[in-house]
Each structure stands twice: as structure tokens, then as C-alpha cells.
PDB file of N, CA and C in Angstrom:
ATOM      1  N   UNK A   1      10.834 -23.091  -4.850  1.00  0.00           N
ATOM      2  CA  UNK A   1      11.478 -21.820  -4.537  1.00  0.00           C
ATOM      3  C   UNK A   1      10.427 -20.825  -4.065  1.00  0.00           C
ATOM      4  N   UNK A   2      10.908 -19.940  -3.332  1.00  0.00           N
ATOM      5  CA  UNK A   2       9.781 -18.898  -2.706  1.00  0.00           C
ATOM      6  C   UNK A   2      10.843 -17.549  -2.507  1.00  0.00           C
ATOM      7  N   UNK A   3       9.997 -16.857  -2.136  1.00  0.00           N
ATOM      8  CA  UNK A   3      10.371 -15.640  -2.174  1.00  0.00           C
ATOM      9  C   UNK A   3      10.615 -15.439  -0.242  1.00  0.00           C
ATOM     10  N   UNK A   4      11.135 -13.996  -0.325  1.00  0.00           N
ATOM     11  CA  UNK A   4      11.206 -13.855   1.258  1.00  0.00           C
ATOM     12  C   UNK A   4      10.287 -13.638   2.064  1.00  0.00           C
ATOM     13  N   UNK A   5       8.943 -12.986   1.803  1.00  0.00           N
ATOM     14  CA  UNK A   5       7.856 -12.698   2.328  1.00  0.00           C
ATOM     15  C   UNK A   5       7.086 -14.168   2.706  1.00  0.00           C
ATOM     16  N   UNK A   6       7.393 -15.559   1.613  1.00  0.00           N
ATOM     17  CA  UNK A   6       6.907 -16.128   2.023  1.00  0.00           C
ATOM     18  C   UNK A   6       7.443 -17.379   2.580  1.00  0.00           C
ATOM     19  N   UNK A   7       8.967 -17.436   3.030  1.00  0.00           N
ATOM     20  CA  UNK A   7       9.120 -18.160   4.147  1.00  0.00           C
ATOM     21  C   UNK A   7       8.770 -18.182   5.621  1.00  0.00           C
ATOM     22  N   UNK A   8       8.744 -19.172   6.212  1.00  0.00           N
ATOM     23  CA  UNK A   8       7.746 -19.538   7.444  1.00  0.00           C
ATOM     24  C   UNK A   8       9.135 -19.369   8.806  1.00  0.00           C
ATOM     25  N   UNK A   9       8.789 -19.238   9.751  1.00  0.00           N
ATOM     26  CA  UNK A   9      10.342 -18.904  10.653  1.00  0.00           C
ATOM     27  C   UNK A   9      11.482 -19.980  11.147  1.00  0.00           C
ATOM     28  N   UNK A  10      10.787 -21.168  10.712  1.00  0.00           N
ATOM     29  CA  UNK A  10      12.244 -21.886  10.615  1.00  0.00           C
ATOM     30  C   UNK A  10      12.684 -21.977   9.699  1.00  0.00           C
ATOM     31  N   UNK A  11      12.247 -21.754   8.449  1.00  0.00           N
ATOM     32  CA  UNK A  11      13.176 -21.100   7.012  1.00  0.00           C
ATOM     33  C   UNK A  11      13.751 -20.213   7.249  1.00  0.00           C
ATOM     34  N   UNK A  12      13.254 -19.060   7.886  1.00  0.00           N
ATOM     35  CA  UNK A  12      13.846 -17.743   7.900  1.00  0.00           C
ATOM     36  C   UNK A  12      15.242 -17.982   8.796  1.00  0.00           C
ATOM     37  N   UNK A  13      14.777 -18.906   9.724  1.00  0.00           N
ATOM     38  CA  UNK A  13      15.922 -18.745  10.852  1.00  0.00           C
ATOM     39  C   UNK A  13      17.374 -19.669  10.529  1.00  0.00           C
ATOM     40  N   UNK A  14      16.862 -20.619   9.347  1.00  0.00           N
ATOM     41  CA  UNK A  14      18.030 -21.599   8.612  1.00  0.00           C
ATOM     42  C   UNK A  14      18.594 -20.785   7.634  1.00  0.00           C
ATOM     43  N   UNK A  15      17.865 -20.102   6.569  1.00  0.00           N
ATOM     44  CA  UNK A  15      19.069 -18.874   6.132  1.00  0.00           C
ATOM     45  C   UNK A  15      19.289 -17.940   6.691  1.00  0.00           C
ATOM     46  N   UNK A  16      19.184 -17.389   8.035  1.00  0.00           N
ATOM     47  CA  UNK A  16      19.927 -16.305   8.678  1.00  0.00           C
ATOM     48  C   UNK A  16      21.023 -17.121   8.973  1.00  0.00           C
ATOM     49  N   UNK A  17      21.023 -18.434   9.880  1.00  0.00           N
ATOM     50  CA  UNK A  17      22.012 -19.704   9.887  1.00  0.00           C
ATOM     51  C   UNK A  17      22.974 -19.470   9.275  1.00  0.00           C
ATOM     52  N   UNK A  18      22.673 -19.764   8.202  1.00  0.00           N
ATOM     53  CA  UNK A  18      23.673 -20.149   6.782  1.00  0.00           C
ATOM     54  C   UNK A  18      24.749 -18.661   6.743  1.00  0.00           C
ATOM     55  N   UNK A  19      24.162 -17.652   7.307  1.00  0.00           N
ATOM     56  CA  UNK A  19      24.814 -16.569   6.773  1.00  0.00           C
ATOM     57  C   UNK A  19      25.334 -15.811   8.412  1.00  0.00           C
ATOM     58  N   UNK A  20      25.412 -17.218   9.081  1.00  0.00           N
ATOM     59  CA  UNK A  20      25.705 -16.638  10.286  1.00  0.00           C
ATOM     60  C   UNK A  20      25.266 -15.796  10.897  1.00  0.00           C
ATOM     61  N   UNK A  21      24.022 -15.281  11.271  1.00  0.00           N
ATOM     62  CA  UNK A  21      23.469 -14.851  11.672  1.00  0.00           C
ATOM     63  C   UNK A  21      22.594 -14.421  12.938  1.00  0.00           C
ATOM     64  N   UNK A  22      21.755 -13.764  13.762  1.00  0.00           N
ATOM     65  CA  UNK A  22      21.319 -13.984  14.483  1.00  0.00           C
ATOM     66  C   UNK A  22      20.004 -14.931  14.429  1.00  0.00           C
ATOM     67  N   UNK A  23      19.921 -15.657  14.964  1.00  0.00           N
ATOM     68  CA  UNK A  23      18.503 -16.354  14.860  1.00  0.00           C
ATOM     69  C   UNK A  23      17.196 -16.502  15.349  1.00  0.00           C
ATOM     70  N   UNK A  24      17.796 -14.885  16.525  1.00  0.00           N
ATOM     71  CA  UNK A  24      16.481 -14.906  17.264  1.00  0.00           C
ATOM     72  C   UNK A  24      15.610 -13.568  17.052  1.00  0.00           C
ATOM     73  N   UNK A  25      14.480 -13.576  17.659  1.00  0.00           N
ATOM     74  CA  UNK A  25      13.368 -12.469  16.908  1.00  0.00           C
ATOM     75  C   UNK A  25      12.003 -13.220  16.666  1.00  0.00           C
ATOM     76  N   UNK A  26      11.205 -12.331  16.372  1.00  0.00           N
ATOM     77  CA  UNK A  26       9.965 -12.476  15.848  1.00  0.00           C
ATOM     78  C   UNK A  26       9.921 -12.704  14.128  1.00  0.00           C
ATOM     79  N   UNK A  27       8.934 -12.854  13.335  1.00  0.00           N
ATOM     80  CA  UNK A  27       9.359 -12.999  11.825  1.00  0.00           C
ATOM     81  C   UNK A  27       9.302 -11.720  11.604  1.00  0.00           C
ATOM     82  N   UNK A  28       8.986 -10.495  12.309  1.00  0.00           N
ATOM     83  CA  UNK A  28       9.092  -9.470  11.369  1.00  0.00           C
ATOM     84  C   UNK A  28      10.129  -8.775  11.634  1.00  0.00           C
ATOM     85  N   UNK A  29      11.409  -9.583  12.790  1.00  0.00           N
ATOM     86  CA  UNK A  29      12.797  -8.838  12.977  1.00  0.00           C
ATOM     87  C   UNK A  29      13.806  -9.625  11.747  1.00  0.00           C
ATOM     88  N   UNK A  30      13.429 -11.341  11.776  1.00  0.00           N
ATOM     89  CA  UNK A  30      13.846 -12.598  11.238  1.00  0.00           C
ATOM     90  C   UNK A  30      13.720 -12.385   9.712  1.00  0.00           C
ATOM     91  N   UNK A  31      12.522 -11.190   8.866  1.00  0.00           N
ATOM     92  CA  UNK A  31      12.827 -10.996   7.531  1.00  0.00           C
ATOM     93  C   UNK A  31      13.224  -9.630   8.060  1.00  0.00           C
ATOM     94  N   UNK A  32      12.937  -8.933   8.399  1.00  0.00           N
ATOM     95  CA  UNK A  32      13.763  -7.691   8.150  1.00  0.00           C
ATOM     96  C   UNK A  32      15.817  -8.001   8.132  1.00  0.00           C
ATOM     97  N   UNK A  33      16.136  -9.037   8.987  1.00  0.00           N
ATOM     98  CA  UNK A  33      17.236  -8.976   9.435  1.00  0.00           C
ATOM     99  C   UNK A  33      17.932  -9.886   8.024  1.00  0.00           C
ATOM    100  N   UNK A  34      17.060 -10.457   7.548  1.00  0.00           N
ATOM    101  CA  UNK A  34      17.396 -11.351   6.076  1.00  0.00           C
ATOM    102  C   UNK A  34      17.498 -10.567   4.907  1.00  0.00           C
ATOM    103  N   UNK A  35      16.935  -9.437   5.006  1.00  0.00           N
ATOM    104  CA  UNK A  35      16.388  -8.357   3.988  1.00  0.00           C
ATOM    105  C   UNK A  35      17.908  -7.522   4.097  1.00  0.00           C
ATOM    106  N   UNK A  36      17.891  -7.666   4.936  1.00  0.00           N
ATOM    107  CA  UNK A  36      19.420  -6.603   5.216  1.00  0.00           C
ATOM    108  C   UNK A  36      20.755  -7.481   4.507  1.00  0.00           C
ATOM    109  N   UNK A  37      20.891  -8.532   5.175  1.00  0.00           N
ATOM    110  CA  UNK A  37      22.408  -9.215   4.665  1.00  0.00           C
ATOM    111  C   UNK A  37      21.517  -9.429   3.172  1.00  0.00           C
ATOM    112  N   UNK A  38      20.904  -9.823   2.422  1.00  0.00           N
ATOM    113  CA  UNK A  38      20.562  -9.950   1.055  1.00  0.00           C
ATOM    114  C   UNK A  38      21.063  -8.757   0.564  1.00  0.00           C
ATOM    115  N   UNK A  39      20.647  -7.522   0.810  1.00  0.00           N
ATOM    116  CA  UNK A  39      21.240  -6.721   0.138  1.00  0.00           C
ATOM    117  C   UNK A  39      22.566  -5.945   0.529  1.00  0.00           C
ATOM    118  N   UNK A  40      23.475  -6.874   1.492  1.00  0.00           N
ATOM    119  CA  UNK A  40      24.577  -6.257   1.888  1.00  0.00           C
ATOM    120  C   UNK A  40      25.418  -7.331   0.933  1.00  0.00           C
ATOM    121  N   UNK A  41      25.171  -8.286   0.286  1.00  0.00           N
ATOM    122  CA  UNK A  41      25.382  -9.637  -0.199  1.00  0.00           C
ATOM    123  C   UNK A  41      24.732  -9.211  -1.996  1.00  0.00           C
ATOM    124  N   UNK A  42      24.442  -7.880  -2.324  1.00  0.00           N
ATOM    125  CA  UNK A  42      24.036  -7.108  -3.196  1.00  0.00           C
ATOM    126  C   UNK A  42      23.530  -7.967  -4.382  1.00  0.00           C
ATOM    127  N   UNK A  43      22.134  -8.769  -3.083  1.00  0.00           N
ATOM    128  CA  UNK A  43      21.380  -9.138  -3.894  1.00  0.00           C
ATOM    129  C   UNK A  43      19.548  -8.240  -3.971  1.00  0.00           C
ATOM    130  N   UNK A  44      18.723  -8.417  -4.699  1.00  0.00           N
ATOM    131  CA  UNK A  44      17.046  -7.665  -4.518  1.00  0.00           C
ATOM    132  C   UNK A  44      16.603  -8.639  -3.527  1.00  0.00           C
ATOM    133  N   UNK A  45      16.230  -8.391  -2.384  1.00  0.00           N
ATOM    134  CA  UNK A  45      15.607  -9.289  -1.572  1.00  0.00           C
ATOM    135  C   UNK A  45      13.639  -9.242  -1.899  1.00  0.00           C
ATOM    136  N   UNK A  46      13.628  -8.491  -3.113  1.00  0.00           N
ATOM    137  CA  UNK A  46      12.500  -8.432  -3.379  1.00  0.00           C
ATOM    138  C   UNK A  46      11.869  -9.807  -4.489  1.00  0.00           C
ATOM    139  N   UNK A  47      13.579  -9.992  -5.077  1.00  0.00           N
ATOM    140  CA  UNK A  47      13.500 -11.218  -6.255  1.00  0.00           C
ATOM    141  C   UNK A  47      14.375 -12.387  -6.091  1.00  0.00           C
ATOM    142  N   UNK A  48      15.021 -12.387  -5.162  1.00  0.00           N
ATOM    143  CA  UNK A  48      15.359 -13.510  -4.820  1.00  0.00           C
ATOM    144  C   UNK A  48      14.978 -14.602  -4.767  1.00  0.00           C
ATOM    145  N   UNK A  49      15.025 -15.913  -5.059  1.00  0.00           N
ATOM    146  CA  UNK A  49      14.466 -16.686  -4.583  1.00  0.00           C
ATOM    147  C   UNK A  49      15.059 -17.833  -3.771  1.00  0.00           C
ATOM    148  N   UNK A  50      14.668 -18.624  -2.615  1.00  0.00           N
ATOM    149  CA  UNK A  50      15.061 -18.907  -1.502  1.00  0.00           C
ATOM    150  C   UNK A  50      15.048 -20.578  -1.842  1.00  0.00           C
ATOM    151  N   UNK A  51      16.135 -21.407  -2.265  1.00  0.00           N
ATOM    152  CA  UNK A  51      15.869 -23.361  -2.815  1.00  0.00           C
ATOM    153  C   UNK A  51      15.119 -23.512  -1.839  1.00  0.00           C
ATOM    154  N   UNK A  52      14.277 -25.123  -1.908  1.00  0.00           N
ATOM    155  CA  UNK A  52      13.529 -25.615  -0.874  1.00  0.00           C
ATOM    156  C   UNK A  52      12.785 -24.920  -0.070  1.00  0.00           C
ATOM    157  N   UNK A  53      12.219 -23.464  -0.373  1.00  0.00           N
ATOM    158  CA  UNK A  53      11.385 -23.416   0.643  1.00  0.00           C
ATOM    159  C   UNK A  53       9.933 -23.261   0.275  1.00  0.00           C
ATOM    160  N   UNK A  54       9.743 -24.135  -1.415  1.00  0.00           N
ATOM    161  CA  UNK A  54       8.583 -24.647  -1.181  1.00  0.00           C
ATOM    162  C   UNK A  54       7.948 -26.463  -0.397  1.00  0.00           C
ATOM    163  N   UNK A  55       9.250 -26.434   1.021  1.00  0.00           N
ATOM    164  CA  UNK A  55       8.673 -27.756   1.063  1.00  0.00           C
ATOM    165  C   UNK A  55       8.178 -27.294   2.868  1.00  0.00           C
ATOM    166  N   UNK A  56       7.828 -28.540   2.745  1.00  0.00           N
ATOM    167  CA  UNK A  56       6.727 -28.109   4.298  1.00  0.00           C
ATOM    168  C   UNK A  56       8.255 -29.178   5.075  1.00  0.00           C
ATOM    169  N   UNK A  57       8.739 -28.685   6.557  1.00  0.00           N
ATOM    170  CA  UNK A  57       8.888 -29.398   7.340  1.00  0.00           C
ATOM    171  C   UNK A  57       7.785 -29.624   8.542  1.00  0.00           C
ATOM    172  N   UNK A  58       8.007 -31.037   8.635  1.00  0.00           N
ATOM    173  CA  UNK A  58       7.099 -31.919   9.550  1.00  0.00           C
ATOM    174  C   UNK A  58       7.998 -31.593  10.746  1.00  0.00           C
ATOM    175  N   UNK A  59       7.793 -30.845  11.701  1.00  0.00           N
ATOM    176  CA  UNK A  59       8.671 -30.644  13.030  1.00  0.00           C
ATOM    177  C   UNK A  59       8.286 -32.407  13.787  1.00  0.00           C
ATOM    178  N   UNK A  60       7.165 -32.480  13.853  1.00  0.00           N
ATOM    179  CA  UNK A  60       6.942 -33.642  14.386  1.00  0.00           C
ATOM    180  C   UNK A  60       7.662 -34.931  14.214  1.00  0.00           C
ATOM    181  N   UNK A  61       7.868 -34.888  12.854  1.00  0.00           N
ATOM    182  CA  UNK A  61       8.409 -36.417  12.619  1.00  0.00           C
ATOM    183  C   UNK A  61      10.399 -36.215  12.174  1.00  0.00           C
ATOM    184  N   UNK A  62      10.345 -34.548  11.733  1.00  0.00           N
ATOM    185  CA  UNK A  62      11.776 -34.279  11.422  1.00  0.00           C
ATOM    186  C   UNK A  62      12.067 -34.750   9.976  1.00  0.00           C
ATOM    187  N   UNK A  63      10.786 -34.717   9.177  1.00  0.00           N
ATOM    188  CA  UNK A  63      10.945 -34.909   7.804  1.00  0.00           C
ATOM    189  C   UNK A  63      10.507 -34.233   6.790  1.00  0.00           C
ATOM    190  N   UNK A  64      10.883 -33.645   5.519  1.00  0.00           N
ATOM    191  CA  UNK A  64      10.514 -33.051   4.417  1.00  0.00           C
ATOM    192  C   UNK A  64       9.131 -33.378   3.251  1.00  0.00           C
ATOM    193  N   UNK A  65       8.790 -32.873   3.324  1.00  0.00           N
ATOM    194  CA  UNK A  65       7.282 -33.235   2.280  1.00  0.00           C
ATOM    195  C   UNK A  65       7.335 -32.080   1.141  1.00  0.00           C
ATOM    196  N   UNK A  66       7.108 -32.131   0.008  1.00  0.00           N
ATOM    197  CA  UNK A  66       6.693 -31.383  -1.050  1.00  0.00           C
ATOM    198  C   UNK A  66       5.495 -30.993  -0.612  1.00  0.00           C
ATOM    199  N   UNK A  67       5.712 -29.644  -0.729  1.00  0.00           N
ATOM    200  CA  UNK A  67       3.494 -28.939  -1.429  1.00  0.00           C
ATOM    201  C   UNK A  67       3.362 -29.695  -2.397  1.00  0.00           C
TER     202      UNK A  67
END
């Protein structure tokens, strides 16, 4: 689990996904824009924590690895 500051932008851009969202931007539109529905969804986007995104995706091979 991780927090929002420290997902990477295809995390960021799979829970904007999930919440229907826009998916495009830089990471500092991609958390700001996550930061917003979290707390429209009246959750702390300060304590949240985000499943799976302590795992690394391999873009290359299209597979999941643990840190």
C-alpha cells in the first residue's frame, strides 16, 4: 500500500480510471486531479492508502513484481 504522493503515473492514471476519470496530464495535474475526487468521495487524500501500489509494473514484459 502507498500513499498518493507516492504513486508513479501509471498508478495514478489506473485510479483516476477506476473513478472514471480523466487520464491525461502531467503527475502534478494526475495527483492533483486524484486529490480532488478523494475528497469529493470524502475521503483524506493525505491518509489514504492506495492496494498494490507497492508493486513495480514491468511495462516491458506486462508483468507485476513485488518491492
Amino acid at each position: 500500500m502507498s500513499k498518493l504522493c507516492g504513486l508513479n503515473v501509471v498508478q495514478l492514471r489506473e485510479e483516476l480510471q477506476k473513478r472514471s476519470l480523466v487520464t491525461s496530464g502531467n503527475k502534478e495535474v494526475l495527483v492533483a486531479r486524484l486529490r480532488e475526487a478523494l475528497i469529493d468521495e470524502g475521503k483524506n487524500p493525505d491518509e489514504f492508502k492506495f492496494d498494490g501500489a507497492d508493486e513495480d509494473y514491468e511495462i516491458s514484459t506486462g508483468t507485476f513484481t513485488t518491492a
